[in-house]
PDB file of N, CA and C in Angstrom:
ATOM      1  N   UNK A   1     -27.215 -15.477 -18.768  1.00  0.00           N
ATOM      2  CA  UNK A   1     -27.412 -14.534 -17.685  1.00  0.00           C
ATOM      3  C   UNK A   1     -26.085 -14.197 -16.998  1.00  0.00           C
ATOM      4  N   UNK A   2     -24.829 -15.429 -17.162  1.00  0.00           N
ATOM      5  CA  UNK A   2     -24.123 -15.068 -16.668  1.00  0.00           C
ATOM      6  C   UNK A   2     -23.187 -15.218 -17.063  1.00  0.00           C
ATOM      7  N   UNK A   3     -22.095 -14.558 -17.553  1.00  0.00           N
ATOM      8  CA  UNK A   3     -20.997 -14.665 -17.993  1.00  0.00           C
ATOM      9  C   UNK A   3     -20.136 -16.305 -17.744  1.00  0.00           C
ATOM     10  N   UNK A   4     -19.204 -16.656 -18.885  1.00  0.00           N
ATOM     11  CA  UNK A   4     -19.085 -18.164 -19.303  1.00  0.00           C
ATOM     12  C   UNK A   4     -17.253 -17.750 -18.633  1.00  0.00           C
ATOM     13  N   UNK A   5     -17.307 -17.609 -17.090  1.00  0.00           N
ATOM     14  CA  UNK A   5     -16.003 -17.849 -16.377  1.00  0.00           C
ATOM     15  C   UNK A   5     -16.041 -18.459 -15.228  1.00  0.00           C
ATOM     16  N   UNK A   6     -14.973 -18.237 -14.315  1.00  0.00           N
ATOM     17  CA  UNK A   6     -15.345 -18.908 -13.054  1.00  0.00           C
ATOM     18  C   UNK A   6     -16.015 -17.667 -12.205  1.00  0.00           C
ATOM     19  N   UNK A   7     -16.004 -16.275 -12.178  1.00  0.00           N
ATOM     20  CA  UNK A   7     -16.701 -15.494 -11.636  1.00  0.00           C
ATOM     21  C   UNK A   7     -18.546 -15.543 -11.845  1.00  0.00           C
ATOM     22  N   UNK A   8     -18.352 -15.950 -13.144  1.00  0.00           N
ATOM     23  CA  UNK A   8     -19.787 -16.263 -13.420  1.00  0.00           C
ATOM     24  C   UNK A   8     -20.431 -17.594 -13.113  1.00  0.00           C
ATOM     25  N   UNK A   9     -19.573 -19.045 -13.292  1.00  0.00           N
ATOM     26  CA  UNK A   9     -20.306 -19.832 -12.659  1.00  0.00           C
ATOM     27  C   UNK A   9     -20.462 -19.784 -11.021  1.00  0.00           C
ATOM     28  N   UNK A  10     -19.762 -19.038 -10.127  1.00  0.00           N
ATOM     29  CA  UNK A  10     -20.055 -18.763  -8.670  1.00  0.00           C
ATOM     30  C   UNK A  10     -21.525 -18.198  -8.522  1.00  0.00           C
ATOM     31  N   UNK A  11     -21.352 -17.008  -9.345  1.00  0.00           N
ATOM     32  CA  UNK A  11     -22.734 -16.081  -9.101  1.00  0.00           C
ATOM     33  C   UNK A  11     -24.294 -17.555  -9.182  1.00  0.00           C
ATOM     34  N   UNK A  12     -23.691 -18.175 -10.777  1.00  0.00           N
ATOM     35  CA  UNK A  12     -25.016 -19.287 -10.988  1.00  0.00           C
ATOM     36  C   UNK A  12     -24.895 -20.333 -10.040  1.00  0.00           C
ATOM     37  N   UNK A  13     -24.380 -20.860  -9.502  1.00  0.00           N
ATOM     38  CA  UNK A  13     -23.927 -21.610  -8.470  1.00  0.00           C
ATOM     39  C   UNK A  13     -24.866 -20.863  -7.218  1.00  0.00           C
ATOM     40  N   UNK A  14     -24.766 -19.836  -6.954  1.00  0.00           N
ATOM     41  CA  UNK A  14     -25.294 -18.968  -5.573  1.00  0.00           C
ATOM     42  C   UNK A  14     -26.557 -19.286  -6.091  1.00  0.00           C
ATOM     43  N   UNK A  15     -26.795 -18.676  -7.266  1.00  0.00           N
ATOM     44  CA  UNK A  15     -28.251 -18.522  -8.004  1.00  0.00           C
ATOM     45  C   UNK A  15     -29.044 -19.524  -7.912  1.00  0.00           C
ATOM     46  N   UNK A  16     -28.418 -20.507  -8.024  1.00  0.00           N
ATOM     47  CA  UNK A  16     -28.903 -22.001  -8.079  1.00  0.00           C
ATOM     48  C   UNK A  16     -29.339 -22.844  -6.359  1.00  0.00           C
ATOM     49  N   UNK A  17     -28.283 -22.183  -5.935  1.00  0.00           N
ATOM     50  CA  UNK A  17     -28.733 -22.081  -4.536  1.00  0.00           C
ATOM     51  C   UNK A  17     -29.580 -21.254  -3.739  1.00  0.00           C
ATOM     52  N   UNK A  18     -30.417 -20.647  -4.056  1.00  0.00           N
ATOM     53  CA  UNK A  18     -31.640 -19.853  -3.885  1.00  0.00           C
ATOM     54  C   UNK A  18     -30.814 -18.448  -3.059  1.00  0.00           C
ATOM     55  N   UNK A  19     -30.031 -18.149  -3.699  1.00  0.00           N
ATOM     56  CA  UNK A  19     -29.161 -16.669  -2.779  1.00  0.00           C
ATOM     57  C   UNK A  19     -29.989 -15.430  -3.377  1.00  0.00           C
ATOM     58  N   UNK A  20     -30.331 -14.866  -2.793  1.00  0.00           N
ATOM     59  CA  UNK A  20     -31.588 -13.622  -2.755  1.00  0.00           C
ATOM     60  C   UNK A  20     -30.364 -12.669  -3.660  1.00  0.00           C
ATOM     61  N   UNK A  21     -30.864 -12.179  -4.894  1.00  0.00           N
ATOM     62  CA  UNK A  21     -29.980 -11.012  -5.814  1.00  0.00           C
ATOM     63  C   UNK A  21     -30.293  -9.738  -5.395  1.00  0.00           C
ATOM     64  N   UNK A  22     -31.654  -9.716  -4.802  1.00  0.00           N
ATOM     65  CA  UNK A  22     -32.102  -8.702  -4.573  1.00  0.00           C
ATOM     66  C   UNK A  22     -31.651  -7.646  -3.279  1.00  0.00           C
ATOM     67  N   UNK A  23     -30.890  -8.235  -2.718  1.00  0.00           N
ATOM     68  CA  UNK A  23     -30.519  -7.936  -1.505  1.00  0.00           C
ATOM     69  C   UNK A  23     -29.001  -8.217  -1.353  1.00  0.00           C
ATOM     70  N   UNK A  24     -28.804  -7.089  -0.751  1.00  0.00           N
ATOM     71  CA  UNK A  24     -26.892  -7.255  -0.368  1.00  0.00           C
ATOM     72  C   UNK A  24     -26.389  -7.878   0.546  1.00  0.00           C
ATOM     73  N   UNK A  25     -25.047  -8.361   0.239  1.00  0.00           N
ATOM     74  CA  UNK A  25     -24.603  -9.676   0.820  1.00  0.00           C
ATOM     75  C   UNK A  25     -23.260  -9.345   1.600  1.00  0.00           C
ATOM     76  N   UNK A  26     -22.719  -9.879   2.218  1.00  0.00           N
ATOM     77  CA  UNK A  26     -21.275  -9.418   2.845  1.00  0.00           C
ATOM     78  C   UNK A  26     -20.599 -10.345   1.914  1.00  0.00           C
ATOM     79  N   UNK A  27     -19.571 -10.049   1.128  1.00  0.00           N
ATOM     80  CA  UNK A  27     -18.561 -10.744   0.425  1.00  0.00           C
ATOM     81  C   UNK A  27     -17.195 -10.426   0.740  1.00  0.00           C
ATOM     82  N   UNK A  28     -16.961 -11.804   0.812  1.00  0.00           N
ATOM     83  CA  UNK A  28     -15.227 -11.642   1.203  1.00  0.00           C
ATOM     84  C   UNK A  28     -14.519 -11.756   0.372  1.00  0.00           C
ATOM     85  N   UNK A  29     -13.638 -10.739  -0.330  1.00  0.00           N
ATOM     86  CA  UNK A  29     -12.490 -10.709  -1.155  1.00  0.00           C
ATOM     87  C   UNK A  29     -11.069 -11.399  -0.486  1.00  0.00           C
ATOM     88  N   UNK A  30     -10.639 -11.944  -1.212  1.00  0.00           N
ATOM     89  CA  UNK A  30      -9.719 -13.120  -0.564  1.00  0.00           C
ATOM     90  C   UNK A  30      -8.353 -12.122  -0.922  1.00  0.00           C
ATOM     91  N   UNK A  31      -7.674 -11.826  -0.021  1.00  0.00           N
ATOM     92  CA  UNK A  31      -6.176 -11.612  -0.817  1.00  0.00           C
ATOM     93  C   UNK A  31      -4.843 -12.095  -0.365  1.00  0.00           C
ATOM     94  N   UNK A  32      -4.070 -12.808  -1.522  1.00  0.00           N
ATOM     95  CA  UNK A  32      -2.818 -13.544  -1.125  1.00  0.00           C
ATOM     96  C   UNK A  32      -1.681 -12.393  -1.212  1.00  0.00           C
ATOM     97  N   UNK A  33      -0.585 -12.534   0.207  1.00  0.00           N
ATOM     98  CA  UNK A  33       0.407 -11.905   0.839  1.00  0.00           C
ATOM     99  C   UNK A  33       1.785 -12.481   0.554  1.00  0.00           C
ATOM    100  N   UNK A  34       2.958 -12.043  -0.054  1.00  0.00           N
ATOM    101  CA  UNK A  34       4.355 -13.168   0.032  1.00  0.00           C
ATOM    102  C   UNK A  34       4.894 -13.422   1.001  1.00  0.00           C
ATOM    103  N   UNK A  35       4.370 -12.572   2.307  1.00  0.00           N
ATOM    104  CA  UNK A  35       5.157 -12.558   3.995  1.00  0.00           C
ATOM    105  C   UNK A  35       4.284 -11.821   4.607  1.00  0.00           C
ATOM    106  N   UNK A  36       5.035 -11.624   5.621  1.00  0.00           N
ATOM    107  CA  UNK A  36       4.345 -11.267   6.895  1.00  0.00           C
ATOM    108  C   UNK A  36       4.265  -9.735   6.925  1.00  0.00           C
ATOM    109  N   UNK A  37       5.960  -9.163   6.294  1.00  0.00           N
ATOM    110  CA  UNK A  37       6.115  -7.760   6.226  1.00  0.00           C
ATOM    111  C   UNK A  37       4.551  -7.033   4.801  1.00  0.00           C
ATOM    112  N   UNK A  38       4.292  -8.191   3.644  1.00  0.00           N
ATOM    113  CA  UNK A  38       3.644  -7.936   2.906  1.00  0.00           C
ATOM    114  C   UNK A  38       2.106  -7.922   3.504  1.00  0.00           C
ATOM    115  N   UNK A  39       1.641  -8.466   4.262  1.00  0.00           N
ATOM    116  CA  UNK A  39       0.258  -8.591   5.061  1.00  0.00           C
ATOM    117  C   UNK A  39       0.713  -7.453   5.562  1.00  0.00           C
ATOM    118  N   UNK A  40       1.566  -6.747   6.369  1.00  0.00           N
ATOM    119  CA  UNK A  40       1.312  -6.225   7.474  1.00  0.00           C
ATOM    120  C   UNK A  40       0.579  -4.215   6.377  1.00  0.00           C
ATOM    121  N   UNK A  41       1.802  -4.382   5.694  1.00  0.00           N
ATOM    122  CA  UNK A  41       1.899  -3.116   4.128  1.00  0.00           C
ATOM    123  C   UNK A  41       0.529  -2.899   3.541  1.00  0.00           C
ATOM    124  N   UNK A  42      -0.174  -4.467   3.434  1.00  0.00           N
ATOM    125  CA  UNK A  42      -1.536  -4.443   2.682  1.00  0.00           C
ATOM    126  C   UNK A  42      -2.690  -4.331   3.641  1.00  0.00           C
ATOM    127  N   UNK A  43      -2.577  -4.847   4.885  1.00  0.00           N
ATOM    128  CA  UNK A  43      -3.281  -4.713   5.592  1.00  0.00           C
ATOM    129  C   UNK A  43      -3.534  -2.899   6.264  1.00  0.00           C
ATOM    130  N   UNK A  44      -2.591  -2.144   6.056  1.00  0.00           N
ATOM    131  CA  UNK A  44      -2.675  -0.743   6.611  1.00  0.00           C
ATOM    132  C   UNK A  44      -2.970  -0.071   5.007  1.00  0.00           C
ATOM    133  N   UNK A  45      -2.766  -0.331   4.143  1.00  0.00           N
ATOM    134  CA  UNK A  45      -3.158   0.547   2.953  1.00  0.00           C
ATOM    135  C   UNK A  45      -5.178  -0.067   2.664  1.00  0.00           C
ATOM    136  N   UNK A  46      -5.441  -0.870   2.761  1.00  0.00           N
ATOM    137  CA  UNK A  46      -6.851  -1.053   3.074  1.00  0.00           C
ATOM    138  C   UNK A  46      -7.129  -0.377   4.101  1.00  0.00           C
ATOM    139  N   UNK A  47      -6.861  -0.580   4.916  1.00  0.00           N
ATOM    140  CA  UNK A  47      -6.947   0.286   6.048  1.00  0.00           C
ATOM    141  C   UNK A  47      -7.604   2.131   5.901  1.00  0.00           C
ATOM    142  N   UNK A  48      -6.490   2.131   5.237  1.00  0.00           N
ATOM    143  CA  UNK A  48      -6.510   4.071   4.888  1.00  0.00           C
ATOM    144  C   UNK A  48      -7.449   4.118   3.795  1.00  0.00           C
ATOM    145  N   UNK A  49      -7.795   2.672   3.110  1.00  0.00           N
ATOM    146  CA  UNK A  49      -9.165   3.016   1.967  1.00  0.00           C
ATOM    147  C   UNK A  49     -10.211   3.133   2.777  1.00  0.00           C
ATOM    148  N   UNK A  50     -10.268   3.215   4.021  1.00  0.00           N
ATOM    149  CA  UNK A  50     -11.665   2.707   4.909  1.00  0.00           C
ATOM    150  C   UNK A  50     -12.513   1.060   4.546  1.00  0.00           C
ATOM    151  N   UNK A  51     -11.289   0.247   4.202  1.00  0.00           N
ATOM    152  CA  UNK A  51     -11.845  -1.069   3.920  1.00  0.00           C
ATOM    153  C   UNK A  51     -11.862  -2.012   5.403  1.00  0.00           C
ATOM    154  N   UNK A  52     -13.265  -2.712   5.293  1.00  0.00           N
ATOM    155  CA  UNK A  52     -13.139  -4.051   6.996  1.00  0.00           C
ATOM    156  C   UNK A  52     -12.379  -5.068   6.103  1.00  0.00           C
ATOM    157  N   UNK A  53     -11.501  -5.205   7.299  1.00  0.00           N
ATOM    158  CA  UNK A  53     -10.158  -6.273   6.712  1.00  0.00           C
ATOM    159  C   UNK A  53      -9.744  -6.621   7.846  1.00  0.00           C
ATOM    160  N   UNK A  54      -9.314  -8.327   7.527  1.00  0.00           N
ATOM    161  CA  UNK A  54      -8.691  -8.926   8.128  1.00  0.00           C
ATOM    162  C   UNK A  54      -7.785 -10.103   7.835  1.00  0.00           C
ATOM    163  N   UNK A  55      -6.378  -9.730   8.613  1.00  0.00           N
ATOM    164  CA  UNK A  55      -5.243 -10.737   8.266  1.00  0.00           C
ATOM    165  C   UNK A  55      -4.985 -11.814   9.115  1.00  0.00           C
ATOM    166  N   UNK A  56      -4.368 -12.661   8.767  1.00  0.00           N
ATOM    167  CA  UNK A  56      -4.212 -14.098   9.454  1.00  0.00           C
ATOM    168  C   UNK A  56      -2.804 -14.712   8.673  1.00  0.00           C
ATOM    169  N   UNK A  57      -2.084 -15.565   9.392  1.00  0.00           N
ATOM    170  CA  UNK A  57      -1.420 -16.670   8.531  1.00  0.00           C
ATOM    171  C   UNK A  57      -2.199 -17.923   8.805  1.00  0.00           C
ATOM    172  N   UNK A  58      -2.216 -18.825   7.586  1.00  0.00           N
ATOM    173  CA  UNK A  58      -2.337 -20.261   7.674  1.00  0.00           C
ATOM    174  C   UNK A  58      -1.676 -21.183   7.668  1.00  0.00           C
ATOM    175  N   UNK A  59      -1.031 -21.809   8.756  1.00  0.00           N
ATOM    176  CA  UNK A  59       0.000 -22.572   9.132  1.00  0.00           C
ATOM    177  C   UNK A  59      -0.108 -23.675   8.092  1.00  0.00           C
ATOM    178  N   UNK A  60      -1.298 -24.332   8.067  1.00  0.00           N
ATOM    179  CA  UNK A  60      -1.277 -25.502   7.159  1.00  0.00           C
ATOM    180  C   UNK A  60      -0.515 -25.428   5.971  1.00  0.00           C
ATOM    181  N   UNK A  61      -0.958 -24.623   5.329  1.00  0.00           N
ATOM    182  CA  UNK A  61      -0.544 -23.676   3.805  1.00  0.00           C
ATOM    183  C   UNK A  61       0.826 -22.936   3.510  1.00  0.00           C
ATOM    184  N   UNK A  62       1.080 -22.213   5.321  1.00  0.00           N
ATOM    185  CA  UNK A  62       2.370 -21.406   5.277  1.00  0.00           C
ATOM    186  C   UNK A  62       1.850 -20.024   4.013  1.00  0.00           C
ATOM    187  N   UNK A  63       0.498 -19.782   4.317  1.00  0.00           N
ATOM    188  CA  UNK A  63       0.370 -18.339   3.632  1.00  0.00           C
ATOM    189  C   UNK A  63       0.295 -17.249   4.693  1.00  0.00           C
ATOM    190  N   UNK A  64       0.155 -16.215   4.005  1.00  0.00           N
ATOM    191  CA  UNK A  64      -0.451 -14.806   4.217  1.00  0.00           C
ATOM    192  C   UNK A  64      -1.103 -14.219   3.816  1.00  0.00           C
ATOM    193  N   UNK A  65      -2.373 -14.268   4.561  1.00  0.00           N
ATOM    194  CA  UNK A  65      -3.613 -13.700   4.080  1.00  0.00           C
ATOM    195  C   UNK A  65      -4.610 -13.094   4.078  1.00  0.00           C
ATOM    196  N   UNK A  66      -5.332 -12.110   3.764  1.00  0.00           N
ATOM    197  CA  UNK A  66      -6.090 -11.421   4.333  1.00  0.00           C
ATOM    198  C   UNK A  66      -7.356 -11.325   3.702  1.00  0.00           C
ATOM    199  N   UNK A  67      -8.801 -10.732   4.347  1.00  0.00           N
ATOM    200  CA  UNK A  67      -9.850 -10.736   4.299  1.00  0.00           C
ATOM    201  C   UNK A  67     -10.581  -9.415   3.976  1.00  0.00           C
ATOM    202  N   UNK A  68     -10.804  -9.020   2.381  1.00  0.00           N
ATOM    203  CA  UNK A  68     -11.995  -8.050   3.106  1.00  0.00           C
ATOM    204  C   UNK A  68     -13.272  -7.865   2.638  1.00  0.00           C
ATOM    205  N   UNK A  69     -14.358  -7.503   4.102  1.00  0.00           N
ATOM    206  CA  UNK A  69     -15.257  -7.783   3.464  1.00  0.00           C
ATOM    207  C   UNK A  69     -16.345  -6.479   3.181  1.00  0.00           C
ATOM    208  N   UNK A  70     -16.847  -6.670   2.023  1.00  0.00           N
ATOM    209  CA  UNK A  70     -17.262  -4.857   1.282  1.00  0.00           C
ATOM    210  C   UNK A  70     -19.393  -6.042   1.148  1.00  0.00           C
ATOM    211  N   UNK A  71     -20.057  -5.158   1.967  1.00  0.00           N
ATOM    212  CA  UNK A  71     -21.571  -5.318   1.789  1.00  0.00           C
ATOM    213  C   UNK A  71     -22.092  -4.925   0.239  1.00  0.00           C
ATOM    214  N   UNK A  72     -22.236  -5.927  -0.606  1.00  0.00           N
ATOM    215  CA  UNK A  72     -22.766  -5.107  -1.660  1.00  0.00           C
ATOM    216  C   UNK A  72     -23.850  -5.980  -2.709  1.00  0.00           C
ATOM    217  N   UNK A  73     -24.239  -6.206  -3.575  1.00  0.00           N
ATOM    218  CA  UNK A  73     -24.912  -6.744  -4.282  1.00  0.00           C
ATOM    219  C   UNK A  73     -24.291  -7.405  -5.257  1.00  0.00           C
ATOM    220  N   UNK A  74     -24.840  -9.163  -4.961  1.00  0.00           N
ATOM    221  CA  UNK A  74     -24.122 -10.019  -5.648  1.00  0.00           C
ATOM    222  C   UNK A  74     -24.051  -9.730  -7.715  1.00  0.00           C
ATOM    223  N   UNK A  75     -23.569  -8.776  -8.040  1.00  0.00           N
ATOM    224  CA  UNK A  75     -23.349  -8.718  -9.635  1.00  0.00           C
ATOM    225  C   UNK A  75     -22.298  -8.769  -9.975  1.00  0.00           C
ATOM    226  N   UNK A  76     -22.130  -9.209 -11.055  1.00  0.00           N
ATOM    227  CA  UNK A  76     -20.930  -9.975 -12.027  1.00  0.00           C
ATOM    228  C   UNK A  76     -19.405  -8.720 -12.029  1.00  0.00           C
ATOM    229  N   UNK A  77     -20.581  -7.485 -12.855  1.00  0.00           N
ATOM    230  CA  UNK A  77     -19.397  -6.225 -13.054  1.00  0.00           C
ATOM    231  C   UNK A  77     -18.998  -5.380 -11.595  1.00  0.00           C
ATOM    232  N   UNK A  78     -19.932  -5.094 -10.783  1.00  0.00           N
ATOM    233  CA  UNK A  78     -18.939  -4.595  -9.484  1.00  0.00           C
ATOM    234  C   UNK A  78     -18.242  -5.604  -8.624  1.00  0.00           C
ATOM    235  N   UNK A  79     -18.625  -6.737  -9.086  1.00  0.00           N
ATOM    236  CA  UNK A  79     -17.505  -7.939  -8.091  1.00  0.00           C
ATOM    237  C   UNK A  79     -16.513  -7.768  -8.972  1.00  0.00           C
ATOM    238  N   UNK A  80     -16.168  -7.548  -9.986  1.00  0.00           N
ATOM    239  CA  UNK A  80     -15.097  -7.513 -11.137  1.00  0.00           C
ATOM    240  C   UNK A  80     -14.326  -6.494 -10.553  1.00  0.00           C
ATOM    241  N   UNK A  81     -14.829  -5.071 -10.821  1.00  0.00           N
ATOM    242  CA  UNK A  81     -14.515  -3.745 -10.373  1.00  0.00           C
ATOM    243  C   UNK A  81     -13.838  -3.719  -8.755  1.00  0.00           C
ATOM    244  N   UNK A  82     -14.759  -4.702  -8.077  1.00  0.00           N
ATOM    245  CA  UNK A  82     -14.151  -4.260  -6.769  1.00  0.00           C
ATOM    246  C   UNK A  82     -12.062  -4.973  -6.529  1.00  0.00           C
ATOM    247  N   UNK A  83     -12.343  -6.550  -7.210  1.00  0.00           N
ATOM    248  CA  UNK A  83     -11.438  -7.473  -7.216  1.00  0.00           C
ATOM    249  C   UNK A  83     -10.555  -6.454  -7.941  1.00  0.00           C
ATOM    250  N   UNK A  84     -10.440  -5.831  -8.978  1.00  0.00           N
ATOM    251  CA  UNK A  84      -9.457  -4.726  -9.929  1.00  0.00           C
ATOM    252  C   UNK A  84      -9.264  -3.653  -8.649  1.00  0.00           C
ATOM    253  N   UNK A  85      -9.706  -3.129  -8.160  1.00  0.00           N
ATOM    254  CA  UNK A  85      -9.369  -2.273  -7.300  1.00  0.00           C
ATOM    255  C   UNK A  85      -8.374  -2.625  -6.226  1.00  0.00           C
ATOM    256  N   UNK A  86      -9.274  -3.700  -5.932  1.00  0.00           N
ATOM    257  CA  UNK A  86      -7.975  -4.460  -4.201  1.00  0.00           C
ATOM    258  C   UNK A  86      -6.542  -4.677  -5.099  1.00  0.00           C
ATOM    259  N   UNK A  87      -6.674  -5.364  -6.084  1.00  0.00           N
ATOM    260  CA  UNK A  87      -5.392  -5.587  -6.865  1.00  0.00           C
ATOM    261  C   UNK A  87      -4.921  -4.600  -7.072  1.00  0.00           C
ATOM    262  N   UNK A  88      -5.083  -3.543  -7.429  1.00  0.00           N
ATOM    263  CA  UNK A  88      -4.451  -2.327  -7.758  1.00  0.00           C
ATOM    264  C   UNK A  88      -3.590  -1.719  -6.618  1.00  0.00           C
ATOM    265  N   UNK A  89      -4.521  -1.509  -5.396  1.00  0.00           N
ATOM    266  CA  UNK A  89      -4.226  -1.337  -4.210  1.00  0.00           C
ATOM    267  C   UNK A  89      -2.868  -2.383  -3.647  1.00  0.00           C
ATOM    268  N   UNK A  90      -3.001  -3.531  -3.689  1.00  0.00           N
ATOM    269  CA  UNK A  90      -2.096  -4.046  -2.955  1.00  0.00           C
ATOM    270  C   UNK A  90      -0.816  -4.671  -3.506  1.00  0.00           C
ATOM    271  N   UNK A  91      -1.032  -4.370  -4.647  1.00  0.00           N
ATOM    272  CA  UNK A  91      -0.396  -4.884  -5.580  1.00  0.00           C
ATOM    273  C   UNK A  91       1.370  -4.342  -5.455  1.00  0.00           C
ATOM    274  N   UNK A  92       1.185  -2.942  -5.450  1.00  0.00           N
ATOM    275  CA  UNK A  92       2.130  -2.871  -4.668  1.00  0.00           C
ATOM    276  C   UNK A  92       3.354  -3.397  -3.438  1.00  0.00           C
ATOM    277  N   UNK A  93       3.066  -4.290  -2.720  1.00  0.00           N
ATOM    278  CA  UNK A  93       3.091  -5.122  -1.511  1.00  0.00           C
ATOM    279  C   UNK A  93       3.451  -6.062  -1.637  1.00  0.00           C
ATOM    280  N   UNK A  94       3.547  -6.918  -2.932  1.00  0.00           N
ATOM    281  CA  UNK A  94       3.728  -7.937  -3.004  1.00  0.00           C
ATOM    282  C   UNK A  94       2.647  -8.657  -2.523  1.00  0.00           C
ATOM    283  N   UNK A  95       1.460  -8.402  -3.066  1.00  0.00           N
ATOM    284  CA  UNK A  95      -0.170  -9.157  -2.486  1.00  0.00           C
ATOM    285  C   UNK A  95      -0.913  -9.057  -3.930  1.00  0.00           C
ATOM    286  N   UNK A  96      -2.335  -9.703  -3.800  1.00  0.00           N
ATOM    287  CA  UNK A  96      -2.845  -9.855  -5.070  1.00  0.00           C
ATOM    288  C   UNK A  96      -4.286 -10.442  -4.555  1.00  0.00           C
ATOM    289  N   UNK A  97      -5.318 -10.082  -5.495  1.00  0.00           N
ATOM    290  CA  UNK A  97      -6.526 -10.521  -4.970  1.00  0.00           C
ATOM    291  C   UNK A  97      -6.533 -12.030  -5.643  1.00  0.00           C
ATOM    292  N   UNK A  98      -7.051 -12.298  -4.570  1.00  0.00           N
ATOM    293  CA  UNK A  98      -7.172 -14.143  -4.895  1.00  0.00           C
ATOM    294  C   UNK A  98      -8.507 -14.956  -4.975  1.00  0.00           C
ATOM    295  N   UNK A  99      -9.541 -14.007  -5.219  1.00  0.00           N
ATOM    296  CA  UNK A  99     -10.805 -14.632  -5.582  1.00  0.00           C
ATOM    297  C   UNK A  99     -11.891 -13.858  -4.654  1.00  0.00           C
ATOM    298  N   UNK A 100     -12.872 -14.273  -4.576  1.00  0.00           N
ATOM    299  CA  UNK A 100     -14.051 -14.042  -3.550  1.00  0.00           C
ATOM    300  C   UNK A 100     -14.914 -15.219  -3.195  1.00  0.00           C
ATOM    301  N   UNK A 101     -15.708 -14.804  -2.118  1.00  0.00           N
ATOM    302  CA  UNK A 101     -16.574 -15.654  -1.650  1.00  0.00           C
ATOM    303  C   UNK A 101     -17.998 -15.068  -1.202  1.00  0.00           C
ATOM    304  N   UNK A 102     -18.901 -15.777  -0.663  1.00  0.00           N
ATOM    305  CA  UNK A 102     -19.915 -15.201  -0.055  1.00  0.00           C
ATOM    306  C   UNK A 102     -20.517 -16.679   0.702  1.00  0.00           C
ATOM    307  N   UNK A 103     -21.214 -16.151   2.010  1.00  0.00           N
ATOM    308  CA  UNK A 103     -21.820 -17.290   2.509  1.00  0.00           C
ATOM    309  C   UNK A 103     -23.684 -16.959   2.747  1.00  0.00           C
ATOM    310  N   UNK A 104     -23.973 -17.594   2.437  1.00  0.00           N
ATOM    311  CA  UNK A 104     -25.361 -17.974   2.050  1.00  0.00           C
ATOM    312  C   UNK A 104     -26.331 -18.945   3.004  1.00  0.00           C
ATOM    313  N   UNK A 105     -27.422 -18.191   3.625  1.00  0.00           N
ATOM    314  CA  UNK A 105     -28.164 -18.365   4.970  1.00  0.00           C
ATOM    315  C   UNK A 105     -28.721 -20.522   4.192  1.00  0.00           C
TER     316      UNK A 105
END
């Protein structure tokens, strides 16, 4: 049912955790920044996509990083599609998508 990666064991993982497919979810696309000037570049070009985003540093870590989160339905190929897109987008910047998440009632 689900593709044999780590994008796919998340989805079975959710699945397994009784996460409703049927219904759309807020997911957070994770994206890693090389600085501060690079958050600030990626954070305004999401921006102008009409993407909800949000940046932070993590002191612990000493990253730069930002958040965004797109309402949509937990499936394998538009979580793919969306992660190719942010990368495309920020890639530029010296940034890169760094995974996703979702949190589950």
């Amino acid at each position: 049912m689900f593709p044999n990666d780590e994008d796919g064991q998340v989805l079975k993982s959710l699945k397994k955790e009784g996460a409703d497919f049927s219904q759309r979810h807020d997911v957070d696309f994770h994206i890693a920044c090389a600085d501060e000037d690079s958050l600030q570049a990626t954070l305004t070009v999401l921006h102008h996509n009409d993407f909800q985003v949000e940046g932070f540093y993590d002191e612990e870590y000493d990253d730069w990083d930002c958040t965004v989160q797109v309402n949509m339905l937990l499936e394998y190929q538009p979580i793919m599609d969306m992660q190719e897109k942010l990368d495309k987008l920020v890639k530029p910047f010296d940034a890169y998508s760094d995974g996703w998440g979702v949190m589950i009632d």
